[in-house]
C-alpha atoms as a PDB file:
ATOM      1  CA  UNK A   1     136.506 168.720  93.082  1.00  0.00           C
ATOM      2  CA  UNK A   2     133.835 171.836  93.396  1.00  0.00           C
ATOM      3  CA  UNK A   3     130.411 170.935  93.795  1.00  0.00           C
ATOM      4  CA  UNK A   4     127.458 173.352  94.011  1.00  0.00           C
ATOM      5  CA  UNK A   5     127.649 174.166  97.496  1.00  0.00           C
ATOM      6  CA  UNK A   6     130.917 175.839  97.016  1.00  0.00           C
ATOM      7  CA  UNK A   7     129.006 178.191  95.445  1.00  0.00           C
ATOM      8  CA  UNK A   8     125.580 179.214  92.479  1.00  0.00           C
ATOM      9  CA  UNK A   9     126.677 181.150  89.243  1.00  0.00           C
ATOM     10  CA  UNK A  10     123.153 182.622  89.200  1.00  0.00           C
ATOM     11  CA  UNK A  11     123.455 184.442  92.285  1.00  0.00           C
ATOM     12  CA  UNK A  12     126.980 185.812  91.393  1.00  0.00           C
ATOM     13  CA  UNK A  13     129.414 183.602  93.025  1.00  0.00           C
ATOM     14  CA  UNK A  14     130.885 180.955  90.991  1.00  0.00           C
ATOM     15  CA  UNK A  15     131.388 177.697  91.073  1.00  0.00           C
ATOM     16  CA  UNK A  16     134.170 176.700  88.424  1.00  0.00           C
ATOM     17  CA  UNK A  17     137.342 178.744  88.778  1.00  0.00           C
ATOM     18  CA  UNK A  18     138.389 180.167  85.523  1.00  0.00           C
ATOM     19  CA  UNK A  19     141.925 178.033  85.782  1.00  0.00           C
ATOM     20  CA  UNK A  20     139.442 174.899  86.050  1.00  0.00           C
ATOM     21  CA  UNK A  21     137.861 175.586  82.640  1.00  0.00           C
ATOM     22  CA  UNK A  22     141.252 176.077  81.026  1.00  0.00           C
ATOM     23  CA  UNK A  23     142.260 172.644  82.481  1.00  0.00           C
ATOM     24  CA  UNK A  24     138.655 171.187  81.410  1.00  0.00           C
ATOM     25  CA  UNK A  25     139.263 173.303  77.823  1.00  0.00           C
ATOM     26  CA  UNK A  26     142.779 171.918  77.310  1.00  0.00           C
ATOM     27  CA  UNK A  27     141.714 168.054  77.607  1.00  0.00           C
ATOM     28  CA  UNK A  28     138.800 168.724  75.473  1.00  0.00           C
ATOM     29  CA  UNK A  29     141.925 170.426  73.117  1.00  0.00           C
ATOM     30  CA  UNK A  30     139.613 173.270  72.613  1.00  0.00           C
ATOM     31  CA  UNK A  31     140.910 176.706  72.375  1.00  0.00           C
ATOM     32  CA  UNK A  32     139.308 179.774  74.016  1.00  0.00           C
ATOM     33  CA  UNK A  33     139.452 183.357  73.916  1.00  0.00           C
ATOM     34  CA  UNK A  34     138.509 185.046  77.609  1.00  0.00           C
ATOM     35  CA  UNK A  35     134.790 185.271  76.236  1.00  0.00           C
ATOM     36  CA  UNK A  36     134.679 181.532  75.585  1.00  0.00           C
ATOM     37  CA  UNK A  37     136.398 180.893  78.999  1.00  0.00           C
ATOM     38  CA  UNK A  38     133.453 183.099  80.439  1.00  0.00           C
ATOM     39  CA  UNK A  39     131.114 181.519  78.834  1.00  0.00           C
ATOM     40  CA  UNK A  40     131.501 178.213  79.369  1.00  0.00           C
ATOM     41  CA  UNK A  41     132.511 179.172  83.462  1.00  0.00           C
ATOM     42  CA  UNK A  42     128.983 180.074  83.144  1.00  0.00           C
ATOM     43  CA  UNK A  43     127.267 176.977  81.262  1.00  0.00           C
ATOM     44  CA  UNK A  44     129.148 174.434  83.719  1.00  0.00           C
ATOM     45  CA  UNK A  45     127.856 176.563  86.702  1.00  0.00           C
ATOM     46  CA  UNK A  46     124.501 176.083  85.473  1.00  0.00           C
ATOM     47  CA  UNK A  47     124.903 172.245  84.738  1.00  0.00           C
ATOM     48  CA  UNK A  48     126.564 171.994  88.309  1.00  0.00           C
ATOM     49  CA  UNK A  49     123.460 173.803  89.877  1.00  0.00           C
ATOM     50  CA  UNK A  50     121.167 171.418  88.146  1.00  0.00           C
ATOM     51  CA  UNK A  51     122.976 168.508  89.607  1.00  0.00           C
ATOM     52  CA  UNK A  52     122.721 170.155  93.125  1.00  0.00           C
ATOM     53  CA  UNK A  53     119.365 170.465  92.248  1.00  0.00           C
ATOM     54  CA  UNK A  54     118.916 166.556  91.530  1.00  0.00           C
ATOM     55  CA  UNK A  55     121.304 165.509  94.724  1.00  0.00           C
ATOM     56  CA  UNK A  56     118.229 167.415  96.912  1.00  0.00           C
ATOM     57  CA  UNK A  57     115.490 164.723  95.805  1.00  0.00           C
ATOM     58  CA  UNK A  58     114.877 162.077  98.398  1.00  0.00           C
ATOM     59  CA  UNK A  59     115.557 158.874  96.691  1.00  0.00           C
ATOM     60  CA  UNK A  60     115.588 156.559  99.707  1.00  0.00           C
ATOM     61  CA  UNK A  61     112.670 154.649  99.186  1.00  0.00           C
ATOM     62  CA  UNK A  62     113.620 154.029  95.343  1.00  0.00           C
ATOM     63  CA  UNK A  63     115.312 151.079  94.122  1.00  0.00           C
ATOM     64  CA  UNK A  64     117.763 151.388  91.768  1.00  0.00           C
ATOM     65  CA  UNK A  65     117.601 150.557  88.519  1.00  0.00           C
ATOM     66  CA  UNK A  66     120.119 148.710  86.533  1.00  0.00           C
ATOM     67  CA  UNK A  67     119.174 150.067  83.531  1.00  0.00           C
ATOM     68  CA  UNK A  68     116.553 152.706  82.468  1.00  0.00           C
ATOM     69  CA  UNK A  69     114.826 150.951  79.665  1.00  0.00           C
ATOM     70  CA  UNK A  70     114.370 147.752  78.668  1.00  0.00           C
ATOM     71  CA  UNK A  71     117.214 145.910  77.354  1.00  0.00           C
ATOM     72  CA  UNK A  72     117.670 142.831  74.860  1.00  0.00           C
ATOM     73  CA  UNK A  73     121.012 140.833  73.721  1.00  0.00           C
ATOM     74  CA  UNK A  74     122.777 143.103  71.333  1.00  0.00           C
ATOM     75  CA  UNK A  75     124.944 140.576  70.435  1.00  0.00           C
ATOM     76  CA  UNK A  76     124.983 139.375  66.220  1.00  0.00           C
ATOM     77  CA  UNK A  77     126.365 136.921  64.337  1.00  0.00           C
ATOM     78  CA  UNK A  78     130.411 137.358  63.489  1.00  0.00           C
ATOM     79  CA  UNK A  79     130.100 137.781  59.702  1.00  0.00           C
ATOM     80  CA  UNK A  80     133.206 138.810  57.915  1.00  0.00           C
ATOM     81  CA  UNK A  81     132.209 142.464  55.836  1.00  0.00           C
ATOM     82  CA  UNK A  82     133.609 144.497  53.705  1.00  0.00           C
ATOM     83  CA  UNK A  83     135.657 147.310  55.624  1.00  0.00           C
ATOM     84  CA  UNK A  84     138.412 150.428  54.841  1.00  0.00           C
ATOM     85  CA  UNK A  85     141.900 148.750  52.897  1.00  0.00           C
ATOM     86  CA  UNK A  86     144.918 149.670  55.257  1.00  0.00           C
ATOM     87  CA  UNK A  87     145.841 152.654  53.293  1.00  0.00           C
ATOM     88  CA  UNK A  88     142.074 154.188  54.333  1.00  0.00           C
ATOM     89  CA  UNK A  89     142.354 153.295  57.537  1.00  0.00           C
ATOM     90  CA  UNK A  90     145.906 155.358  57.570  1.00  0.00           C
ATOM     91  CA  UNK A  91     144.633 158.154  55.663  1.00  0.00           C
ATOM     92  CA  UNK A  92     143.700 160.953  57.968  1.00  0.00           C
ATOM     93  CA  UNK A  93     146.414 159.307  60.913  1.00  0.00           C
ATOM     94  CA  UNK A  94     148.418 161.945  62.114  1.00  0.00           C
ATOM     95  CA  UNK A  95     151.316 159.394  62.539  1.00  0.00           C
ATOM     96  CA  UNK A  96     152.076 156.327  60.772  1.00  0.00           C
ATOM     97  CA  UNK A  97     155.140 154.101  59.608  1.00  0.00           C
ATOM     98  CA  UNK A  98     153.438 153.276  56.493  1.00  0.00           C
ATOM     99  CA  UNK A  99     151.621 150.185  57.683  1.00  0.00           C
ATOM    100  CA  UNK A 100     150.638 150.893  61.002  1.00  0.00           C
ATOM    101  CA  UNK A 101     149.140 153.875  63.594  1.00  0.00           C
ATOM    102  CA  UNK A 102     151.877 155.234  65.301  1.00  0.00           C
ATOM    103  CA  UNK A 103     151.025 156.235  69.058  1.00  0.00           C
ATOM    104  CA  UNK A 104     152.882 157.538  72.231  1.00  0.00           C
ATOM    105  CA  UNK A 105     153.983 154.888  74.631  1.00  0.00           C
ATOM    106  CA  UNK A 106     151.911 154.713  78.098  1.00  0.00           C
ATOM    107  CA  UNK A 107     153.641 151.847  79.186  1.00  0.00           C
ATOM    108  CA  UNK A 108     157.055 151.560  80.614  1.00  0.00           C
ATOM    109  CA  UNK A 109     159.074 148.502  79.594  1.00  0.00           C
ATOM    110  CA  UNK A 110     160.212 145.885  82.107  1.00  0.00           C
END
């Protein structure tokens, strides 16, 4: 993995290779034309700067928090609601038998 040492879009150099944001582009299933891919080389350079930036500030003497703000139980009551009927649910599925989401296997059988 780069980091911003390897190198600061703002002074010419760049920090994402153009391969990288096709890689980053194709799990994101976003298509780019060359200005795109420049583009966004660019805006991840910047947002990799900025966390060089924060990785400079002297945090030794600062606990860590667990959370930033205050939290309090999220948890509610289990009430049966109304919700979609199957055949909503299976509307916009790009795969289906009819009665159920149909989805590639990631798990071998034993």
């Amino acid at each position: 993995m780069l980091t911003a040492k390897d190198g600061v879009v703002g002074s010419g150099n760049h920090i994402m290779e153009i391969s990288e944001v096709q890689k980053v582009a194709a799990l994101a299933r976003l298509s780019l034309n060359e200005q795109d891919l420049a583009d966004c080389q660019q805006h991840l350079g910047r947002i990799l700067e900025y966390v060089q930036l924060l990785e400079e500030v002297d945090v030794s003497e600062t606990d860590p928090l667990p959370h930033p703000v205050p939290r309090k139980n999220v948890f509610r009551d289990d009430v049966v609601q109304p919700s979609l009927t199957q055949e909503q649910a299976l509307h916009n599925a790009c795969c289906t038998d009819g009665k159920f989401f149909l989805v590639p296997r990631i798990l071998d059988e034993k």
